[in-house]
PDB file of N, CA and C in Angstrom:
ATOM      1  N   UNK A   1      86.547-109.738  79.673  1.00  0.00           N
ATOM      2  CA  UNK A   1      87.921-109.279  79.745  1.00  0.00           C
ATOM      3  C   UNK A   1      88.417-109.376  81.185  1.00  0.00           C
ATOM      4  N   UNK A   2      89.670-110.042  81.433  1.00  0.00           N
ATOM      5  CA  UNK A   2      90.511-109.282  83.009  1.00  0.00           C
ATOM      6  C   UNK A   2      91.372-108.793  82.905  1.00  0.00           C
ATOM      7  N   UNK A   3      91.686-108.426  83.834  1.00  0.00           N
ATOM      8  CA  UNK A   3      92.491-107.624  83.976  1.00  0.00           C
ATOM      9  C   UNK A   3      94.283-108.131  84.074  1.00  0.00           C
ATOM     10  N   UNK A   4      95.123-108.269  83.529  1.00  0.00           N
ATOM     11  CA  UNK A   4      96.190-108.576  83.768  1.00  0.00           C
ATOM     12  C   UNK A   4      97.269-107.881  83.696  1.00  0.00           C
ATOM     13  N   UNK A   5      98.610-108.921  83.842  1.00  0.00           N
ATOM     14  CA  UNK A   5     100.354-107.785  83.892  1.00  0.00           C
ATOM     15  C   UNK A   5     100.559-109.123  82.922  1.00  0.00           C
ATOM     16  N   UNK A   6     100.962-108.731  81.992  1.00  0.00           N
ATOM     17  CA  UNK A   6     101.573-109.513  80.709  1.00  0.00           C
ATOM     18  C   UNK A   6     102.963-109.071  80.280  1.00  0.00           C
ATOM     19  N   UNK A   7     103.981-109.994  81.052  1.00  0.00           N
ATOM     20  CA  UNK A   7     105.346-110.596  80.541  1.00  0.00           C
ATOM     21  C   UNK A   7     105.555-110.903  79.526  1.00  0.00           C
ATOM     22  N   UNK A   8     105.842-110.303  78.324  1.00  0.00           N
ATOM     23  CA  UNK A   8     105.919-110.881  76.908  1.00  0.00           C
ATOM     24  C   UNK A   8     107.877-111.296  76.454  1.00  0.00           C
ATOM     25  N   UNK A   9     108.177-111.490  75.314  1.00  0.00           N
ATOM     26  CA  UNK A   9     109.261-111.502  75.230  1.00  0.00           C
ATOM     27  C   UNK A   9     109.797-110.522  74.970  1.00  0.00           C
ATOM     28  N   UNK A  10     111.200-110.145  75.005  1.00  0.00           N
ATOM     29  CA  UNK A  10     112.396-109.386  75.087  1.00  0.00           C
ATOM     30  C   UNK A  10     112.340-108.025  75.813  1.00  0.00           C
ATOM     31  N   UNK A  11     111.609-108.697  77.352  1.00  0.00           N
ATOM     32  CA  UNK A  11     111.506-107.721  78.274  1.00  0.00           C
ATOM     33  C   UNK A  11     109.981-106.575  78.571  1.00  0.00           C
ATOM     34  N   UNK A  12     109.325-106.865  77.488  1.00  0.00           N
ATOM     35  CA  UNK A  12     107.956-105.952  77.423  1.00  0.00           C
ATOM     36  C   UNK A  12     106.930-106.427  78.587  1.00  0.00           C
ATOM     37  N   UNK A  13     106.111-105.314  79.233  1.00  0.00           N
ATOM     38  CA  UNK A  13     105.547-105.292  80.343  1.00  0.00           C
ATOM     39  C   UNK A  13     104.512-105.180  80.206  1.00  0.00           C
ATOM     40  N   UNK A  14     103.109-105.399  80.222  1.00  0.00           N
ATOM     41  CA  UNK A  14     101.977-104.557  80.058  1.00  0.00           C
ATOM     42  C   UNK A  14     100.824-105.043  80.946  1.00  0.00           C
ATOM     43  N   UNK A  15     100.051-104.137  80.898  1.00  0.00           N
ATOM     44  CA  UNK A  15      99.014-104.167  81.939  1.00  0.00           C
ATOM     45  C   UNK A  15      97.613-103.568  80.932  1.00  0.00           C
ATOM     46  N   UNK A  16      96.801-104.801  81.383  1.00  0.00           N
ATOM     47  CA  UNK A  16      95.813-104.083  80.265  1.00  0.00           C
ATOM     48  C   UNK A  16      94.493-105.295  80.847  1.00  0.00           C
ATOM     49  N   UNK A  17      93.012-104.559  79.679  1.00  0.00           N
ATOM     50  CA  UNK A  17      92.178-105.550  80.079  1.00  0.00           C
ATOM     51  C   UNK A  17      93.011-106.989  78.794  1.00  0.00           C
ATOM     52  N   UNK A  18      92.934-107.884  78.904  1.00  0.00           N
ATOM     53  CA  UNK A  18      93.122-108.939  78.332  1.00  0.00           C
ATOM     54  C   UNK A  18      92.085-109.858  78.044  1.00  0.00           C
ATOM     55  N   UNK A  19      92.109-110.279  76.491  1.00  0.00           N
ATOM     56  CA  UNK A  19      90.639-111.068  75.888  1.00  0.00           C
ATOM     57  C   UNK A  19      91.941-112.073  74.747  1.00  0.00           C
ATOM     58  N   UNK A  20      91.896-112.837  74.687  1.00  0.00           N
ATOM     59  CA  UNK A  20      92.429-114.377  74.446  1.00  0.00           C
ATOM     60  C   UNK A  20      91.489-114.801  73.075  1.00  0.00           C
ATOM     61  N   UNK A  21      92.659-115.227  71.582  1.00  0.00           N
ATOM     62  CA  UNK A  21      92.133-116.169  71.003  1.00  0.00           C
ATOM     63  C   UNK A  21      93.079-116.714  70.212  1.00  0.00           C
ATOM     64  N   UNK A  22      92.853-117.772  69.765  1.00  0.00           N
ATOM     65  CA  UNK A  22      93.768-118.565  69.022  1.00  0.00           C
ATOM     66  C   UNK A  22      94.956-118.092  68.288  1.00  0.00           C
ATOM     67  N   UNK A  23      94.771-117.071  67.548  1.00  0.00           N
ATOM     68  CA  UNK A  23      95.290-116.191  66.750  1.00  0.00           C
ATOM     69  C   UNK A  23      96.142-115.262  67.330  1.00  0.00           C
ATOM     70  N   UNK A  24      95.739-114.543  68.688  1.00  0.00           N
ATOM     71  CA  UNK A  24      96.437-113.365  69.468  1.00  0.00           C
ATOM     72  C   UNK A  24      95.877-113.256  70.826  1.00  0.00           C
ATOM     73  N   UNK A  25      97.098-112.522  71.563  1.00  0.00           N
ATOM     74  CA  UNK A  25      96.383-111.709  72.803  1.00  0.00           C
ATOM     75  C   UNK A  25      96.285-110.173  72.472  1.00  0.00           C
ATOM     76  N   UNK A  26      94.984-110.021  72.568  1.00  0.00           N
ATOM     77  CA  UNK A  26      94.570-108.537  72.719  1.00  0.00           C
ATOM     78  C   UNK A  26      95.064-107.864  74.082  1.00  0.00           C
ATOM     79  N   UNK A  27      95.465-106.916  74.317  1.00  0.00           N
ATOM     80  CA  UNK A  27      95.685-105.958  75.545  1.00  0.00           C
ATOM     81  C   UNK A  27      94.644-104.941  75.456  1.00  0.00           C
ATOM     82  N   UNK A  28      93.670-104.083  75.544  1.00  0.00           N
ATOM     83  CA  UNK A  28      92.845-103.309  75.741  1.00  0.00           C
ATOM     84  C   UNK A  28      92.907-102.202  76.372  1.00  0.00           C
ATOM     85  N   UNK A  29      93.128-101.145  76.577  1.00  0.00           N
ATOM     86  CA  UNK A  29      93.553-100.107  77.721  1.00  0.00           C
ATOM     87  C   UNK A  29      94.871-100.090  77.979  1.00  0.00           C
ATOM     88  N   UNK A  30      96.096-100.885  76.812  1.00  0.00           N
ATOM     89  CA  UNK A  30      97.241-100.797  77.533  1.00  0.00           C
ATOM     90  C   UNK A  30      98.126 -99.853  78.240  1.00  0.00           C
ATOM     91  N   UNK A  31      98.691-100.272  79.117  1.00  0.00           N
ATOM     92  CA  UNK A  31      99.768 -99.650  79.701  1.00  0.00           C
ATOM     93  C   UNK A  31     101.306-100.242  79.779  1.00  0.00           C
ATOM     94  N   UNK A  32     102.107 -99.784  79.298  1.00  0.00           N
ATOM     95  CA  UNK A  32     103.366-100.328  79.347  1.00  0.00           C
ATOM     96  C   UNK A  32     103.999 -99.937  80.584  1.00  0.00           C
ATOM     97  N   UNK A  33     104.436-100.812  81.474  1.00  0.00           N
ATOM     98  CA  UNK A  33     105.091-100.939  83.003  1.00  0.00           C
ATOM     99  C   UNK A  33     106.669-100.333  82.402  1.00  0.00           C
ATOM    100  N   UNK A  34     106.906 -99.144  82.514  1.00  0.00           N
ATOM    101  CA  UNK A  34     108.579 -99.431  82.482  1.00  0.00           C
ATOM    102  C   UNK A  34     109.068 -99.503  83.601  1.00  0.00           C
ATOM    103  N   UNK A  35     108.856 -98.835  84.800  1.00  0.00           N
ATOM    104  CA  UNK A  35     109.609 -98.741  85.890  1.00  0.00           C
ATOM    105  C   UNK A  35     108.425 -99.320  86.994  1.00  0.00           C
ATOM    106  N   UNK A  36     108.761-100.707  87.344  1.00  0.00           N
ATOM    107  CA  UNK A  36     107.891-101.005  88.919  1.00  0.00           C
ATOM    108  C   UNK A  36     107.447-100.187  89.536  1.00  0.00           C
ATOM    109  N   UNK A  37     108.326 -99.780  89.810  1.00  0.00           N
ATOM    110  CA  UNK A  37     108.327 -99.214  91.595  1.00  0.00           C
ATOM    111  C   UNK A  37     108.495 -99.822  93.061  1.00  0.00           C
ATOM    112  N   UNK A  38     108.693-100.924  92.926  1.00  0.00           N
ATOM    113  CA  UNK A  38     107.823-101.233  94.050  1.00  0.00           C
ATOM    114  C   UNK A  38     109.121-102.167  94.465  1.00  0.00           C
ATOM    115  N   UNK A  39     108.882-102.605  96.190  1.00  0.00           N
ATOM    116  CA  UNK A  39     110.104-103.290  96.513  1.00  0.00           C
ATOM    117  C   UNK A  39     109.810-104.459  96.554  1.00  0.00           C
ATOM    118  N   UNK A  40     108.712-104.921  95.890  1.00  0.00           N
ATOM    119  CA  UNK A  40     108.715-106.191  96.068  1.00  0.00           C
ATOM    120  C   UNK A  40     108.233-107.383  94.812  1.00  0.00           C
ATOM    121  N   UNK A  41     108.694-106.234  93.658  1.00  0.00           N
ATOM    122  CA  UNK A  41     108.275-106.978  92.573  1.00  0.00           C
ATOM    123  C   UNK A  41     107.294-106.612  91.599  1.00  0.00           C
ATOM    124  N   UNK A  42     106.855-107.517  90.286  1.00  0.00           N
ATOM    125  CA  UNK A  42     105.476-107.571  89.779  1.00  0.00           C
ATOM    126  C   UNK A  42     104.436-108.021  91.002  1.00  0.00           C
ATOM    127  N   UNK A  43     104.795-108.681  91.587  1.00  0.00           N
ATOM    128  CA  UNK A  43     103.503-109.326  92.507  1.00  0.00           C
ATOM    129  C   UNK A  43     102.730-108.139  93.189  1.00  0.00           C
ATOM    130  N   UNK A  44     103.759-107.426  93.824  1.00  0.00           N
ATOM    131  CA  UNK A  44     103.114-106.406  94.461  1.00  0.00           C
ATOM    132  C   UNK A  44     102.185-105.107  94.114  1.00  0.00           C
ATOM    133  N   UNK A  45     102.956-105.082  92.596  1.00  0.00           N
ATOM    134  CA  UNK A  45     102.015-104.207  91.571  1.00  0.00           C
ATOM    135  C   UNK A  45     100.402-104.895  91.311  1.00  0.00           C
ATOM    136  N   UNK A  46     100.938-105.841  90.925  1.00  0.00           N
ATOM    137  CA  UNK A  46      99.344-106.786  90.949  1.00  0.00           C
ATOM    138  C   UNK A  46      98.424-106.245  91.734  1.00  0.00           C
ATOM    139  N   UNK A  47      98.829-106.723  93.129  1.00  0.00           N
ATOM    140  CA  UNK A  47      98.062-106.942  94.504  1.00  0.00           C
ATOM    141  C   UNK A  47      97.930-105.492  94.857  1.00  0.00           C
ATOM    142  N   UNK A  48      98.951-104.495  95.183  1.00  0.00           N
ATOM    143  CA  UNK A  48      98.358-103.383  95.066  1.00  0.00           C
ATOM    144  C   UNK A  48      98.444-102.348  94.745  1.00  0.00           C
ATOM    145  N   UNK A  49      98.904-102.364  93.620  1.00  0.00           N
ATOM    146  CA  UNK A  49      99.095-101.151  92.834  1.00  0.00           C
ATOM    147  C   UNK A  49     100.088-100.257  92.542  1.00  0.00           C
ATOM    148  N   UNK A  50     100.015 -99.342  92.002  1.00  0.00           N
ATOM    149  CA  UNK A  50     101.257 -98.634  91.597  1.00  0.00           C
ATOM    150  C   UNK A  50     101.811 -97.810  92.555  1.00  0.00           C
ATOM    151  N   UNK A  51     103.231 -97.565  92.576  1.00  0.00           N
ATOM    152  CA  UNK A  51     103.329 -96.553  93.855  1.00  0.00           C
ATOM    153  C   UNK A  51     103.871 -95.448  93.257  1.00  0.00           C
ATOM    154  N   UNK A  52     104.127 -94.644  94.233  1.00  0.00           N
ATOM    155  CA  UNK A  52     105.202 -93.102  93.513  1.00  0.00           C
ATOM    156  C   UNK A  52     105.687 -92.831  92.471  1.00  0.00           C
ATOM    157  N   UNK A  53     106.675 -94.196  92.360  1.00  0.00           N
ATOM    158  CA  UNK A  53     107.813 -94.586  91.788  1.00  0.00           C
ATOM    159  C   UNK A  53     107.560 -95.294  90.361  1.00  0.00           C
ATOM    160  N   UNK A  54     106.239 -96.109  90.006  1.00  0.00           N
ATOM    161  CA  UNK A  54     105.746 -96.841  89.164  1.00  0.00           C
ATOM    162  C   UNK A  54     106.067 -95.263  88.099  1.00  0.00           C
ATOM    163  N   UNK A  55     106.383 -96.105  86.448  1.00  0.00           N
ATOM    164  CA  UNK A  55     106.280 -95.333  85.158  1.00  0.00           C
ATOM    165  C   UNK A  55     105.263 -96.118  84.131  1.00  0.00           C
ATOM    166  N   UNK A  56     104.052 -95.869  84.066  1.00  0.00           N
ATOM    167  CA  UNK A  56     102.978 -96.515  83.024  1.00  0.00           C
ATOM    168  C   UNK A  56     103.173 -95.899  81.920  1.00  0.00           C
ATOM    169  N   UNK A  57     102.832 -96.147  80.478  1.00  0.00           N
ATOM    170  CA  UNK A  57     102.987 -95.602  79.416  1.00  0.00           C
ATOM    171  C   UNK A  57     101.781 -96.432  78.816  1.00  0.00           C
ATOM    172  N   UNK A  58     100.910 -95.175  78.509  1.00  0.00           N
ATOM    173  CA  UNK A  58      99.447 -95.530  77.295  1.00  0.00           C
ATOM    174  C   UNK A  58      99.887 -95.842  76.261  1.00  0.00           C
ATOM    175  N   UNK A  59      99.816 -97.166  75.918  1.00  0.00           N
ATOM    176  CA  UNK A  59      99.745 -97.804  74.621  1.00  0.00           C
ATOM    177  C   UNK A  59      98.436 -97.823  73.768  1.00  0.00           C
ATOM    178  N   UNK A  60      97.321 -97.443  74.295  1.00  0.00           N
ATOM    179  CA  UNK A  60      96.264 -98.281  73.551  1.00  0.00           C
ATOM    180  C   UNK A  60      95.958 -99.637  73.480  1.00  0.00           C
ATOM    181  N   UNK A  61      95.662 -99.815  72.166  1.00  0.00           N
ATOM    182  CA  UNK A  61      95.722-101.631  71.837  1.00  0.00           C
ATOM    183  C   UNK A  61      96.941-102.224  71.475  1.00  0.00           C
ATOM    184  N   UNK A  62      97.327-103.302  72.295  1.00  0.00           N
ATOM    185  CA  UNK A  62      98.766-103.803  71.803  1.00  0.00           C
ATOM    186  C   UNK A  62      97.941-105.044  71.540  1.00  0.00           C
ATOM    187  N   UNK A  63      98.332-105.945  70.251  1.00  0.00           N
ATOM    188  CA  UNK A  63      98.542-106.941  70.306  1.00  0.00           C
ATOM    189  C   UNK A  63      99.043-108.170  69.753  1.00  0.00           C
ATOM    190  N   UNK A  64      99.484-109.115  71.026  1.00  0.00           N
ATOM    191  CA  UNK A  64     101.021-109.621  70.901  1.00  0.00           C
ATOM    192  C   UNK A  64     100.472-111.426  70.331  1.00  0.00           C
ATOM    193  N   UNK A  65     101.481-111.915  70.105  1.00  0.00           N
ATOM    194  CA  UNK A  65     101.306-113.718  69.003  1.00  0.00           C
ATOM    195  C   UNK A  65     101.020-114.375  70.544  1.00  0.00           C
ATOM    196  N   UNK A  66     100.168-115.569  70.531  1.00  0.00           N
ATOM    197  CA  UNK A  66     100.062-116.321  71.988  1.00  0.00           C
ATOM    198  C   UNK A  66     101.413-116.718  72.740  1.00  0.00           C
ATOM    199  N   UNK A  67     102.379-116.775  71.519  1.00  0.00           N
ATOM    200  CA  UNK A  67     103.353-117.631  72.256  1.00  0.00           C
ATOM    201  C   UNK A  67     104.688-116.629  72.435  1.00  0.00           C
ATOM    202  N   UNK A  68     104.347-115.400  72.220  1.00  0.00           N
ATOM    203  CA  UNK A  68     105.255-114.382  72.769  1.00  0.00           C
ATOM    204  C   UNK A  68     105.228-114.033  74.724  1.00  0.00           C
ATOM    205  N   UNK A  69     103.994-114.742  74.875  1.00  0.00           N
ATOM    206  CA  UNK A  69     103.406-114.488  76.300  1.00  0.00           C
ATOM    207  C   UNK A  69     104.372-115.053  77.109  1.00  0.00           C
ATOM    208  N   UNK A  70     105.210-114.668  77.904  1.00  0.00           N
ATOM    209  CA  UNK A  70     106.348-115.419  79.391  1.00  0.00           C
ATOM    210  C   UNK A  70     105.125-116.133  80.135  1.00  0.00           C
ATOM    211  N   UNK A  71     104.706-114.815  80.756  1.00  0.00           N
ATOM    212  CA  UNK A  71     103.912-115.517  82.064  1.00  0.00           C
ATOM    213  C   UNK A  71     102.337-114.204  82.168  1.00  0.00           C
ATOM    214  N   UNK A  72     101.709-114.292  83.029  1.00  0.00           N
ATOM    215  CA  UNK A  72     100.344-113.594  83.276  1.00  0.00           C
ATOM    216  C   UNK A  72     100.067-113.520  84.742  1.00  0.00           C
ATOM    217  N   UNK A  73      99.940-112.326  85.026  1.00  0.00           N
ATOM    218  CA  UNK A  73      99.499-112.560  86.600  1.00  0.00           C
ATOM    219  C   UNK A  73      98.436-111.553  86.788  1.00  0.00           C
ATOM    220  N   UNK A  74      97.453-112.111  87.249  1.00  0.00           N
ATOM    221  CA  UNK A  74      95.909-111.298  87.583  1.00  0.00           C
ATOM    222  C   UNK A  74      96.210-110.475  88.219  1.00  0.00           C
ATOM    223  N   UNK A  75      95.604-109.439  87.907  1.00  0.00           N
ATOM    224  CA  UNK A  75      95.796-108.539  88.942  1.00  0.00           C
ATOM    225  C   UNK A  75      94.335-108.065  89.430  1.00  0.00           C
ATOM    226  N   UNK A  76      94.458-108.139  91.319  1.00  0.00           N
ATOM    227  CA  UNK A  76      93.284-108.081  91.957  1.00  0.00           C
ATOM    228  C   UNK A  76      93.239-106.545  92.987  1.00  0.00           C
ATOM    229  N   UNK A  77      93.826-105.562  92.288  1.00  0.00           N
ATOM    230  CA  UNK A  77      93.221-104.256  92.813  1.00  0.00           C
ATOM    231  C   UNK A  77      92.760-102.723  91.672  1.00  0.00           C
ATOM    232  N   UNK A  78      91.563-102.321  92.446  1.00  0.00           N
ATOM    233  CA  UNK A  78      91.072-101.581  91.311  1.00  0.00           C
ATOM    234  C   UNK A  78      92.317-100.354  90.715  1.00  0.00           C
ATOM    235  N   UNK A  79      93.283 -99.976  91.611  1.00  0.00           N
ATOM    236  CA  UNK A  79      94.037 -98.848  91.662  1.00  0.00           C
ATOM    237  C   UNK A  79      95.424 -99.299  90.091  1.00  0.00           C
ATOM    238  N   UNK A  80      95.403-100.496  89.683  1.00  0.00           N
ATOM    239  CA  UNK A  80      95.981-100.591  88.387  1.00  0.00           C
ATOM    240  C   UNK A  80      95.245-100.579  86.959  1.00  0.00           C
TER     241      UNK A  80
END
């Protein structure tokens, strides 16, 4: 599993471990991103994490069709 921020369609955010198959993306541990926080984007959430201002919401297991996916960005700090 890694860890990712998954852009899906009609605006949905999530952050979760992520495991990939033909059929679906699993999210694992989700968290739904409503509010960034941050002044500099998703990127910065990635890289380092949530700030003050960030709103997560426990989803559990979400999971979404492959081709609902926008975009994916790894995220490389333990603090998300």
């Amino acid at each position: 599993m890694k860890k990712q921020i998954i852009i899906a369609q009609r605006g949905w955010v999530f952050v979760g471990e992520v495991t990939n198959t033909a059929e679906e993306v699993v999210i694992e541990k989700a968290r739904n991103i409503r509010r960034w926080g941050t002044a500099n984007g998703l990127g910065q959430l990635a890289k380092e994490g949530p700030t003050s201002n960030t709103v997560l919401d426990d989803y559990g297991t979400v999971r979404l069709h492959p081709l609902s996916i926008v975009a994916r960005l790894d995220v490389t700090t333990d603090k998300l």
